[in-house]
PDB file of N, CA and C in Angstrom:
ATOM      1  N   UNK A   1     -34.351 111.335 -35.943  1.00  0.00           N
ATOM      2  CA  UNK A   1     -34.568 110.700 -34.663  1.00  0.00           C
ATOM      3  C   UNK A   1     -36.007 110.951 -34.198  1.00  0.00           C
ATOM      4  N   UNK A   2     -36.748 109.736 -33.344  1.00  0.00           N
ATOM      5  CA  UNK A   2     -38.043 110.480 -33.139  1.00  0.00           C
ATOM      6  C   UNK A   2     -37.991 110.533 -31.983  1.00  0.00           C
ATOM      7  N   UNK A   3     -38.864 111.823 -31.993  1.00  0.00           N
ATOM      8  CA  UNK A   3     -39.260 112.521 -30.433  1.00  0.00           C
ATOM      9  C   UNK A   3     -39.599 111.642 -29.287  1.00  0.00           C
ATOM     10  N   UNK A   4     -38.431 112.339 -28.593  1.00  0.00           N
ATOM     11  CA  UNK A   4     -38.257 112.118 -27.188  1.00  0.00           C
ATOM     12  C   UNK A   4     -39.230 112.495 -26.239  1.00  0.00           C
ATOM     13  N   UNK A   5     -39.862 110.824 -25.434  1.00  0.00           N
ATOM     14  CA  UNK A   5     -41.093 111.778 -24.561  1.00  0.00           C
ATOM     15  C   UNK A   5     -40.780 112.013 -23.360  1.00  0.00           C
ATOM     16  N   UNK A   6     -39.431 112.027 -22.823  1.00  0.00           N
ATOM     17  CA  UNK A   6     -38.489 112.148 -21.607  1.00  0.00           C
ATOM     18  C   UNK A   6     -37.303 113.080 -21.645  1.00  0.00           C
ATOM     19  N   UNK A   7     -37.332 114.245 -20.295  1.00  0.00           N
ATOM     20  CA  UNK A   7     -36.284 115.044 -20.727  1.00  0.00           C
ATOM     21  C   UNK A   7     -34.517 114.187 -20.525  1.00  0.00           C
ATOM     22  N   UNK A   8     -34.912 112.756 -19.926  1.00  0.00           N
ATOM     23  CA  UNK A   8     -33.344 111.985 -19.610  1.00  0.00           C
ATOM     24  C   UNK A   8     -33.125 111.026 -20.861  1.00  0.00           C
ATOM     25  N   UNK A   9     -32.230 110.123 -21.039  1.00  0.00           N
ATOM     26  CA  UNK A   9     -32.205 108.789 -22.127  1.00  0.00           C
ATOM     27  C   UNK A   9     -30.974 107.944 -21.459  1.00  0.00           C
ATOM     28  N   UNK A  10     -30.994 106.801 -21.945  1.00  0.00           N
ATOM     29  CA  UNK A  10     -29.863 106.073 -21.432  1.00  0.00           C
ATOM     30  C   UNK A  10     -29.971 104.980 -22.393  1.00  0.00           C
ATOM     31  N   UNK A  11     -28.836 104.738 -22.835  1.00  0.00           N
ATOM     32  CA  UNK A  11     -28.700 103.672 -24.097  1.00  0.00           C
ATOM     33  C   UNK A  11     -28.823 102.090 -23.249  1.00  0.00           C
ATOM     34  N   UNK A  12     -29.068 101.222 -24.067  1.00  0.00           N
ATOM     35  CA  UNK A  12     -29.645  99.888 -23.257  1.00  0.00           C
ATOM     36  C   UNK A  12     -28.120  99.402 -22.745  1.00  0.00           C
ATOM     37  N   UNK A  13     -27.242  99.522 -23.514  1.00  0.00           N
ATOM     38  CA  UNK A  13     -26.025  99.122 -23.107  1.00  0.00           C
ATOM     39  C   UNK A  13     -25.609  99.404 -21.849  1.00  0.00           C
ATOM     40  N   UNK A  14     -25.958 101.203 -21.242  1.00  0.00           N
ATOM     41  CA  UNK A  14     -25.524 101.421 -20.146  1.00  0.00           C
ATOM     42  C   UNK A  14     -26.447 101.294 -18.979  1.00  0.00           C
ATOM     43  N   UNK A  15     -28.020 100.597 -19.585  1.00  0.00           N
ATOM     44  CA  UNK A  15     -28.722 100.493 -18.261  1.00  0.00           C
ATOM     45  C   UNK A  15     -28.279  99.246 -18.328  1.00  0.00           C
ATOM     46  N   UNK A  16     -28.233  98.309 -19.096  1.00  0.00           N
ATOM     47  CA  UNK A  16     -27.550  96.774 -18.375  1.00  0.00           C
ATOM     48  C   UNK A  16     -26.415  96.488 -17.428  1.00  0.00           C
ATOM     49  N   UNK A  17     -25.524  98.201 -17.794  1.00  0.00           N
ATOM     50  CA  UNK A  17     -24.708  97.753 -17.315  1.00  0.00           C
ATOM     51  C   UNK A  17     -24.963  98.122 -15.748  1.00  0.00           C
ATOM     52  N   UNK A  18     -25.285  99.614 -15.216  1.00  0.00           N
ATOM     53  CA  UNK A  18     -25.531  99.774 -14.004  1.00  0.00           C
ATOM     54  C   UNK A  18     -27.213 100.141 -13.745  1.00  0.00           C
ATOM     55  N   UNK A  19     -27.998  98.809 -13.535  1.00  0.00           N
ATOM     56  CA  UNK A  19     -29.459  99.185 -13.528  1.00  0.00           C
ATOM     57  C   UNK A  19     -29.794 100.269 -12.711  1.00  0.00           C
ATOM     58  N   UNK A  20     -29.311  99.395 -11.517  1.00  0.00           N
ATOM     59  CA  UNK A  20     -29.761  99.973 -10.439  1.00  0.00           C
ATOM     60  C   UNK A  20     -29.435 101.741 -10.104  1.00  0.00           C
ATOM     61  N   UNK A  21     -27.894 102.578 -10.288  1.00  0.00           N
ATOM     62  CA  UNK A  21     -27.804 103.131 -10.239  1.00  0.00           C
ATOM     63  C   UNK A  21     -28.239 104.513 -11.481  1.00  0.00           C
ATOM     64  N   UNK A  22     -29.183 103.650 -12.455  1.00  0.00           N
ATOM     65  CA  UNK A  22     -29.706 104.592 -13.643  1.00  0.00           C
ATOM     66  C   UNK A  22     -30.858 104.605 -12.713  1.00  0.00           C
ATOM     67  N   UNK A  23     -31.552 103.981 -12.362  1.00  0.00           N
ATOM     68  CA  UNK A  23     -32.709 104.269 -11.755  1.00  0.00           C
ATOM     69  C   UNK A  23     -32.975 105.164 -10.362  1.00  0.00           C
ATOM     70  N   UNK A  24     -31.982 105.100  -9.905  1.00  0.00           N
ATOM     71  CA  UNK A  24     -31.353 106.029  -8.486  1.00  0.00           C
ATOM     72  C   UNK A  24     -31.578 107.525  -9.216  1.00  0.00           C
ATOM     73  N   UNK A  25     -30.278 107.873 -10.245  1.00  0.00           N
ATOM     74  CA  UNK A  25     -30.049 108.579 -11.060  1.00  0.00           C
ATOM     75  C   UNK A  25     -31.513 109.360 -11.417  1.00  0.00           C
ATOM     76  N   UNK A  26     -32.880 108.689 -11.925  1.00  0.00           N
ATOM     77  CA  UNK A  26     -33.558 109.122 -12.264  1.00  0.00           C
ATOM     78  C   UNK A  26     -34.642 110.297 -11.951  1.00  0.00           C
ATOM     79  N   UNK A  27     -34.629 109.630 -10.733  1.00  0.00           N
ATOM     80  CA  UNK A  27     -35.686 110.368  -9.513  1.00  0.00           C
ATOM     81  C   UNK A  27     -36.860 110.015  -9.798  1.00  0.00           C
ATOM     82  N   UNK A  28     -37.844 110.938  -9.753  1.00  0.00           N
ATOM     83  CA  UNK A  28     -39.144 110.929  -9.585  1.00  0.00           C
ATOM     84  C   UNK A  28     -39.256 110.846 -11.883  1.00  0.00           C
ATOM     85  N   UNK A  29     -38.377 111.221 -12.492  1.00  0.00           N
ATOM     86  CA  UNK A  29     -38.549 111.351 -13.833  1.00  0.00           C
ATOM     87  C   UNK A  29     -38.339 109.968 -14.826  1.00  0.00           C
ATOM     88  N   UNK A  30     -39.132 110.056 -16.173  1.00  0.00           N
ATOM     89  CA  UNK A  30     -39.175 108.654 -16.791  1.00  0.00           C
ATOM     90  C   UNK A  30     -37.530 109.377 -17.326  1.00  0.00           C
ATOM     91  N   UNK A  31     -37.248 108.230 -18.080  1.00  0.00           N
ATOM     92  CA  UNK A  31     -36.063 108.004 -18.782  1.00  0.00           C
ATOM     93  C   UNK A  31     -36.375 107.190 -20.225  1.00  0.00           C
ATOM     94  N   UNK A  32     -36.015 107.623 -21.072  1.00  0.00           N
ATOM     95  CA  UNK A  32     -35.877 107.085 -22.552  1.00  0.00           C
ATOM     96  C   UNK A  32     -34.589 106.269 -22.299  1.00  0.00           C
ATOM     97  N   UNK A  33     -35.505 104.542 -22.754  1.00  0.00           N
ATOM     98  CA  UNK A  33     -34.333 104.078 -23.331  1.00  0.00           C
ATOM     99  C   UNK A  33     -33.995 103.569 -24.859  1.00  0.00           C
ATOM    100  N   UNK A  34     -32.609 103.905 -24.899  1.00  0.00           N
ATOM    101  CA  UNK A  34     -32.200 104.016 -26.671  1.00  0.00           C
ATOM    102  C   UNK A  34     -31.851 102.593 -26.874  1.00  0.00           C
ATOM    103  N   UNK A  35     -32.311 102.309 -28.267  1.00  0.00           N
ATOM    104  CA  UNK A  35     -31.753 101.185 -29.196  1.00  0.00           C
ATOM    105  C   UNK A  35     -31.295 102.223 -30.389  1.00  0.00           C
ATOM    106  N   UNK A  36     -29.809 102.195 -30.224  1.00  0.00           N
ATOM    107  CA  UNK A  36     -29.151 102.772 -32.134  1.00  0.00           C
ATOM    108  C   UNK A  36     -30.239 104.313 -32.227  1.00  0.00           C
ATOM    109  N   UNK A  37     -29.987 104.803 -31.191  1.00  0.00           N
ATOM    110  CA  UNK A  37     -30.432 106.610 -30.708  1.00  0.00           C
ATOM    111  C   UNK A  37     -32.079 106.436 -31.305  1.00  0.00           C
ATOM    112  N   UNK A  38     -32.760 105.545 -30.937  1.00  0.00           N
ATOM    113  CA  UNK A  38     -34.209 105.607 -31.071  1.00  0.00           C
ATOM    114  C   UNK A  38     -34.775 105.122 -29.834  1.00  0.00           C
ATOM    115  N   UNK A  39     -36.058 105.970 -29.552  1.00  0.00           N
ATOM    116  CA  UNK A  39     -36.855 105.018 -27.676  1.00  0.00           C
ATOM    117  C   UNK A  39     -37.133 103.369 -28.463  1.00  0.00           C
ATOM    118  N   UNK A  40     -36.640 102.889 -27.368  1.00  0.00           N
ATOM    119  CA  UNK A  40     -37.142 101.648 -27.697  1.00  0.00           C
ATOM    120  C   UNK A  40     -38.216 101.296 -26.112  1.00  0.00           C
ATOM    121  N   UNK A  41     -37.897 102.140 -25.186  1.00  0.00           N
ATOM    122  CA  UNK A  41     -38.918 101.816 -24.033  1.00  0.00           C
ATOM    123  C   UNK A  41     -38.882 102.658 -23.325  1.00  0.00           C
ATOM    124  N   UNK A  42     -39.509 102.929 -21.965  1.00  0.00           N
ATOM    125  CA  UNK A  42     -39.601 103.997 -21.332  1.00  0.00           C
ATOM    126  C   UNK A  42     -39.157 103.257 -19.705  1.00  0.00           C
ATOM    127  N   UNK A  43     -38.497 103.950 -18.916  1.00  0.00           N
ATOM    128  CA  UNK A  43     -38.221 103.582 -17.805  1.00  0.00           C
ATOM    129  C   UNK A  43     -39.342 104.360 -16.814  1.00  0.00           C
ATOM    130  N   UNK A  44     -40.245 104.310 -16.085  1.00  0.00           N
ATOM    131  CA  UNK A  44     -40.550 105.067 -14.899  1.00  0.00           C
ATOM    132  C   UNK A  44     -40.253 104.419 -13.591  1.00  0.00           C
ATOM    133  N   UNK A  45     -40.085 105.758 -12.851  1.00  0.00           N
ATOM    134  CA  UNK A  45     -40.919 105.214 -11.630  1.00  0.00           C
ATOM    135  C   UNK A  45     -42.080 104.500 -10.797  1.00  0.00           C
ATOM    136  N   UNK A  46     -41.852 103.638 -10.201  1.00  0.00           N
ATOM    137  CA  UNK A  46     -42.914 103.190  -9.728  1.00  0.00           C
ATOM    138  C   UNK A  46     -44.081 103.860  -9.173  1.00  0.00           C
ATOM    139  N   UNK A  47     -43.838 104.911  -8.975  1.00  0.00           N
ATOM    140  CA  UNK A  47     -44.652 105.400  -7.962  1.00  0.00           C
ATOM    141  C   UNK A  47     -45.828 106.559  -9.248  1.00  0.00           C
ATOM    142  N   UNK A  48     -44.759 107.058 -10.270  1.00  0.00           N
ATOM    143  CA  UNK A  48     -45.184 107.355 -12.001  1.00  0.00           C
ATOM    144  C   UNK A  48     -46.242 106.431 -12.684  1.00  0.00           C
ATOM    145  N   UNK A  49     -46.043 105.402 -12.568  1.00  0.00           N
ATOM    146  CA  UNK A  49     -46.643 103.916 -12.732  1.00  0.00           C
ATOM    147  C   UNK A  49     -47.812 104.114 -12.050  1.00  0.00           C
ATOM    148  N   UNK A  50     -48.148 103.971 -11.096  1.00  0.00           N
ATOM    149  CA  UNK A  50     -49.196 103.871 -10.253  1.00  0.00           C
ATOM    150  C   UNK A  50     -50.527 104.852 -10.493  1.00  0.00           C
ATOM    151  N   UNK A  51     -49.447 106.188 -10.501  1.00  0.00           N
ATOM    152  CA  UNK A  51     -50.425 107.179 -10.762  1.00  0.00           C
ATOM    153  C   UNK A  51     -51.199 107.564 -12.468  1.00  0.00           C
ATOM    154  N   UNK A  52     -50.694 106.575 -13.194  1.00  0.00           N
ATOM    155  CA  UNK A  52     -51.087 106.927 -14.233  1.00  0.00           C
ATOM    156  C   UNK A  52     -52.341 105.421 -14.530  1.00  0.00           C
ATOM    157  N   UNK A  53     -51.577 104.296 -13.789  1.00  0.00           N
ATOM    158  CA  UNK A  53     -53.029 102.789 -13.976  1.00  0.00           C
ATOM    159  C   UNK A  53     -53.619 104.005 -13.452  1.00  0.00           C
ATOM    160  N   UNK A  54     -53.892 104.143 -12.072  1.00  0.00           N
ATOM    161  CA  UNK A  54     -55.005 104.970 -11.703  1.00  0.00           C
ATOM    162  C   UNK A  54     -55.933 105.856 -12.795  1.00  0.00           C
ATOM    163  N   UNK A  55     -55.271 107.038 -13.054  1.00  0.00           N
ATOM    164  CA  UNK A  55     -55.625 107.656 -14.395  1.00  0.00           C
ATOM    165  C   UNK A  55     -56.507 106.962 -15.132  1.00  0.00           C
ATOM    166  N   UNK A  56     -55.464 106.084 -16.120  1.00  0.00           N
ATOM    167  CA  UNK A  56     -56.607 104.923 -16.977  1.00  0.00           C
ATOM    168  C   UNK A  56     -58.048 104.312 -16.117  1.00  0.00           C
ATOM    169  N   UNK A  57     -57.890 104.132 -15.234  1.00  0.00           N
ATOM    170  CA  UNK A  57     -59.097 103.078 -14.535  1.00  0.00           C
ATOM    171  C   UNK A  57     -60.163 104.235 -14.002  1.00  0.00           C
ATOM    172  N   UNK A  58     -59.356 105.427 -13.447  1.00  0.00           N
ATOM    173  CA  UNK A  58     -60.554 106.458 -14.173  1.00  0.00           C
ATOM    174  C   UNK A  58     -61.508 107.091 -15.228  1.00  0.00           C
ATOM    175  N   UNK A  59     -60.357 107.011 -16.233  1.00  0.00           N
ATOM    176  CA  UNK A  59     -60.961 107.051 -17.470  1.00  0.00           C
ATOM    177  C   UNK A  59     -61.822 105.512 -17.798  1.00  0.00           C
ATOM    178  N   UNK A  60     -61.341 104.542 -18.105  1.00  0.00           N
ATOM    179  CA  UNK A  60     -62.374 103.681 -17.980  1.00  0.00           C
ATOM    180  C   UNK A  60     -63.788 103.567 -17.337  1.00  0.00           C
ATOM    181  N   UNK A  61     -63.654 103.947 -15.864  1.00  0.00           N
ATOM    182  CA  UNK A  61     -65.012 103.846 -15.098  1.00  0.00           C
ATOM    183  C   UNK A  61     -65.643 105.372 -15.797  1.00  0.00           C
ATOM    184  N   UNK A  62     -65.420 106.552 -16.083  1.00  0.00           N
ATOM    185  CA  UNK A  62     -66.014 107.502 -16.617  1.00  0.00           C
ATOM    186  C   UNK A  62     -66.584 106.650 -18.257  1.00  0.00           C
ATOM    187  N   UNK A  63     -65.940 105.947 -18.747  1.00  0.00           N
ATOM    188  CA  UNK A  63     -66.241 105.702 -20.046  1.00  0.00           C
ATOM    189  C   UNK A  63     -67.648 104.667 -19.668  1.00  0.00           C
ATOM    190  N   UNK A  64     -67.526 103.761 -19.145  1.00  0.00           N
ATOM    191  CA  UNK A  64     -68.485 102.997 -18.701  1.00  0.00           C
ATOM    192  C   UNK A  64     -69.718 103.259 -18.060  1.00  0.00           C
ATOM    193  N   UNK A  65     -69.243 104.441 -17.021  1.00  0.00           N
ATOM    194  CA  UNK A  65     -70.495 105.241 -16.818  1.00  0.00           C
ATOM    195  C   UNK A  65     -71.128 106.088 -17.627  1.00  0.00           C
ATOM    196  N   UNK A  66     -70.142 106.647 -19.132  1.00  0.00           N
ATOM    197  CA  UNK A  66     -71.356 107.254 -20.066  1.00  0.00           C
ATOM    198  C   UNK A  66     -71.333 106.652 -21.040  1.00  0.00           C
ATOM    199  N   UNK A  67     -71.154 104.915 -20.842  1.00  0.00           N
ATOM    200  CA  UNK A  67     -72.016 104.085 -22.244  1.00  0.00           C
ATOM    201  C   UNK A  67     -73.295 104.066 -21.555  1.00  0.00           C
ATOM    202  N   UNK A  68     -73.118 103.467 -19.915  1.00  0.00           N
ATOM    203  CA  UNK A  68     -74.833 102.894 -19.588  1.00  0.00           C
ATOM    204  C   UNK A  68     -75.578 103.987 -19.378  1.00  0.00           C
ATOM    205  N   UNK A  69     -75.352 105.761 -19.612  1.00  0.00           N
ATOM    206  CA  UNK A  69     -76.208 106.825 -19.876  1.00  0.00           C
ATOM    207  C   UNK A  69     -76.443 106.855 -21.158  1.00  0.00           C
ATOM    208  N   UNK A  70     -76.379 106.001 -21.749  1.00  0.00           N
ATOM    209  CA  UNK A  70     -76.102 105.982 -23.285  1.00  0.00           C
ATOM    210  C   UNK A  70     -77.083 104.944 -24.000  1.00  0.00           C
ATOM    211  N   UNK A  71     -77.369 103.962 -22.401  1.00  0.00           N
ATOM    212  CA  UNK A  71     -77.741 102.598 -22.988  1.00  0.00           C
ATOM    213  C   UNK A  71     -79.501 102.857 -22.862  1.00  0.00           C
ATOM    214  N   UNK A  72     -80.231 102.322 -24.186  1.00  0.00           N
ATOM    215  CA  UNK A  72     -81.775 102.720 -24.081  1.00  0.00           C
ATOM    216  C   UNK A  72     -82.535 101.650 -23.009  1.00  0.00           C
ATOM    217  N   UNK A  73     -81.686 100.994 -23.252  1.00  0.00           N
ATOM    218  CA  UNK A  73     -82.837  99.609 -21.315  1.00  0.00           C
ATOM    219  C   UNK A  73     -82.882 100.544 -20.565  1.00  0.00           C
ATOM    220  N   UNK A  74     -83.932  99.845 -19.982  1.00  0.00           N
ATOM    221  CA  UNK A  74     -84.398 100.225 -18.531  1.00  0.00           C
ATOM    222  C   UNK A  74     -83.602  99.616 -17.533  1.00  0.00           C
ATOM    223  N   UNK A  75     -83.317 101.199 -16.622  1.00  0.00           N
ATOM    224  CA  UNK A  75     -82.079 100.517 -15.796  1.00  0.00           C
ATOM    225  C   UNK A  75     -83.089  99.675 -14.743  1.00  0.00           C
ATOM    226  N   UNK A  76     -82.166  98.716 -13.950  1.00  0.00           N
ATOM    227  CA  UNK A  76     -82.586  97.636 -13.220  1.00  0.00           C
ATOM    228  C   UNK A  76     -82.189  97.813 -11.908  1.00  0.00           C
ATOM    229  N   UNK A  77     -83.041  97.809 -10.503  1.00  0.00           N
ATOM    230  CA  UNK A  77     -83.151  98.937  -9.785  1.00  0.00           C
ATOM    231  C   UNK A  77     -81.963  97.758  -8.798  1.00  0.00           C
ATOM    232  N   UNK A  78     -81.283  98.206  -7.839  1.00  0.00           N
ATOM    233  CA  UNK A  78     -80.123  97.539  -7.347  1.00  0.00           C
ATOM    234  C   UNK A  78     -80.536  96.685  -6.265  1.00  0.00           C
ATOM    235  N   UNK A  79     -81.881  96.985  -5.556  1.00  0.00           N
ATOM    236  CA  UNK A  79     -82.217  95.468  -4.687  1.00  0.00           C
ATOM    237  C   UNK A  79     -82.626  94.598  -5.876  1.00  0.00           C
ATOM    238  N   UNK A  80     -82.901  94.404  -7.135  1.00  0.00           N
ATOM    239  CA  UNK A  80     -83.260  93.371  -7.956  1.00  0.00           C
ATOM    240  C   UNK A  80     -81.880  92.607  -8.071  1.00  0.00           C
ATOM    241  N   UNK A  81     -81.062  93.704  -8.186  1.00  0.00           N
ATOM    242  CA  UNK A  81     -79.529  92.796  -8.963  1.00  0.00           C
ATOM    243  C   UNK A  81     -79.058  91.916  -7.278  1.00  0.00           C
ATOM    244  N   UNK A  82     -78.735  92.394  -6.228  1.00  0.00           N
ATOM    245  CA  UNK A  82     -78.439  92.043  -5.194  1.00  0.00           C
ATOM    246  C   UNK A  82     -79.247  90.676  -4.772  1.00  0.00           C
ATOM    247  N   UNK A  83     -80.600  91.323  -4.964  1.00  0.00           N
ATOM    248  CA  UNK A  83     -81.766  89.961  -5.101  1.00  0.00           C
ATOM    249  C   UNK A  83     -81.241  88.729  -5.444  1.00  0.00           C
ATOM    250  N   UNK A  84     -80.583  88.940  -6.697  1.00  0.00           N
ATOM    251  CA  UNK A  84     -80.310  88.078  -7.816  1.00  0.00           C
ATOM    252  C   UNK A  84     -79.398  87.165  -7.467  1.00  0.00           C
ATOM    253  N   UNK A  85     -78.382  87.921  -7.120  1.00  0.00           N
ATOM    254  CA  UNK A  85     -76.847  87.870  -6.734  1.00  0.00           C
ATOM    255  C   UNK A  85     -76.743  86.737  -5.334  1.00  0.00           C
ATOM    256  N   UNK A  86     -78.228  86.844  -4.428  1.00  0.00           N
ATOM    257  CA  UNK A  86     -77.897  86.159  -3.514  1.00  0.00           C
ATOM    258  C   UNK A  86     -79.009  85.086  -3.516  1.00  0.00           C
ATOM    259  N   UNK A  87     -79.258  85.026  -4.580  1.00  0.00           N
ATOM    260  CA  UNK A  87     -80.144  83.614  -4.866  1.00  0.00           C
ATOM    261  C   UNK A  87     -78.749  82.986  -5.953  1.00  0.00           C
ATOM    262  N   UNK A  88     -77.916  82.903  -6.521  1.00  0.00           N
ATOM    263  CA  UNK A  88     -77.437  82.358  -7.112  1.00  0.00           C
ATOM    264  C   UNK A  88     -76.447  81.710  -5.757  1.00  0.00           C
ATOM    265  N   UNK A  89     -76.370  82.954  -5.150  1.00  0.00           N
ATOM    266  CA  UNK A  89     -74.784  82.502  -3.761  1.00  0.00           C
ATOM    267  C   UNK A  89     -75.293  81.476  -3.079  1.00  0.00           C
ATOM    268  N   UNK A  90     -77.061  81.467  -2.922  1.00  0.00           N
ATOM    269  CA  UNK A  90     -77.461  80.469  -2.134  1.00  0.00           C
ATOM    270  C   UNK A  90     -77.770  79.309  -2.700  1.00  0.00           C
ATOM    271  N   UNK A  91     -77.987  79.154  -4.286  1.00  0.00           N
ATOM    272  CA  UNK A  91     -77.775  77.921  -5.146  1.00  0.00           C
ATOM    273  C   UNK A  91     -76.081  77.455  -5.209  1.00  0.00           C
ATOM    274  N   UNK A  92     -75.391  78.373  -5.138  1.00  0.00           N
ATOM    275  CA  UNK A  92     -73.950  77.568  -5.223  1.00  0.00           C
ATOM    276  C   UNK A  92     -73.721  76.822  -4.078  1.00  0.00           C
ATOM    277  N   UNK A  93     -74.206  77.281  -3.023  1.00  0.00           N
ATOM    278  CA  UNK A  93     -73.541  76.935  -1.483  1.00  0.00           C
ATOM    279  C   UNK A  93     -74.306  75.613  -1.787  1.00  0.00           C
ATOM    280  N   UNK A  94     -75.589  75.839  -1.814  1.00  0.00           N
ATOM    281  CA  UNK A  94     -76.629  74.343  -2.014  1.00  0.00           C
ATOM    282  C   UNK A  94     -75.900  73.253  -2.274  1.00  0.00           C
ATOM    283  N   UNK A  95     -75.641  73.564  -3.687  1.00  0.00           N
ATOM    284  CA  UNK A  95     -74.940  72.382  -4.548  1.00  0.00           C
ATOM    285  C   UNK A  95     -73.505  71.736  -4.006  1.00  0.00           C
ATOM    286  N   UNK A  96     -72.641  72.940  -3.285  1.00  0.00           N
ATOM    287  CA  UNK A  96     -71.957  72.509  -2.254  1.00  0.00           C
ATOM    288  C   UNK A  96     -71.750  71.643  -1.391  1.00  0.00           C
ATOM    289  N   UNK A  97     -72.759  71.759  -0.706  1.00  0.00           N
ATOM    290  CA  UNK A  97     -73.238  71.328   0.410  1.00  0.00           C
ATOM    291  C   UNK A  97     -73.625  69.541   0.079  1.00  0.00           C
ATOM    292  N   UNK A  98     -74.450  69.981  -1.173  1.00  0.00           N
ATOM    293  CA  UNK A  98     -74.894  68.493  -1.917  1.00  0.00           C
ATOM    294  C   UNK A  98     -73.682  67.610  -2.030  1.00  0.00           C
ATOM    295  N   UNK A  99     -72.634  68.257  -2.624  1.00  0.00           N
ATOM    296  CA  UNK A  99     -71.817  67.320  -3.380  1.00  0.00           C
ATOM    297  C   UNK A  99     -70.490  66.856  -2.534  1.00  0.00           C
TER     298      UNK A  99
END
């Protein structure tokens, strides 16, 4: 059997049968669910959920912030980009306006 990454499990048969009250059941903890005594998915909490996107999108913005310490350009100073940013906003509106 392979390792269980939840100390609960519930076979798919018996979360179809009472969803709602497996998830009551659960609390704040994930739940393994079994296909033929193997995880075939993981149940969490929502609130489990949340805190772990978070996690990732931390790790992401840390990853991103040490590629561009990473990157040999010359960084580009932030009234240039803003500069930039609002000469394009004021060409879109233009064309707007035009059409």
């Amino acid at each position: 059997m392979e390792q269980l990454l939840a100390t609960r499990s519930v076979s798919i048969t018996e979360l179809k049968r009472s969803p709602s009250a497996i998830i009551e059941q659960a609390g704040d903890e994930a739940i393994a669910v079994l296909n033929h005594n193997r995880p075939a998915a993981y149940l969490i909490p929502a609130a489990m959920y949340m805190r772990q996107m978070a996690l990732l999108e931390t790790a992401d913005l840390r990853e991103a912030i040490a590629a561009s310490r990473r990157d040999p350009r010359a960084p580009i100073p932030a009234e240039q980009v803003f500069a930039e940013l609002d000469a394009a906003i004021d060409q879109v509106v233009a064309e707007q306006a035009a059409a």
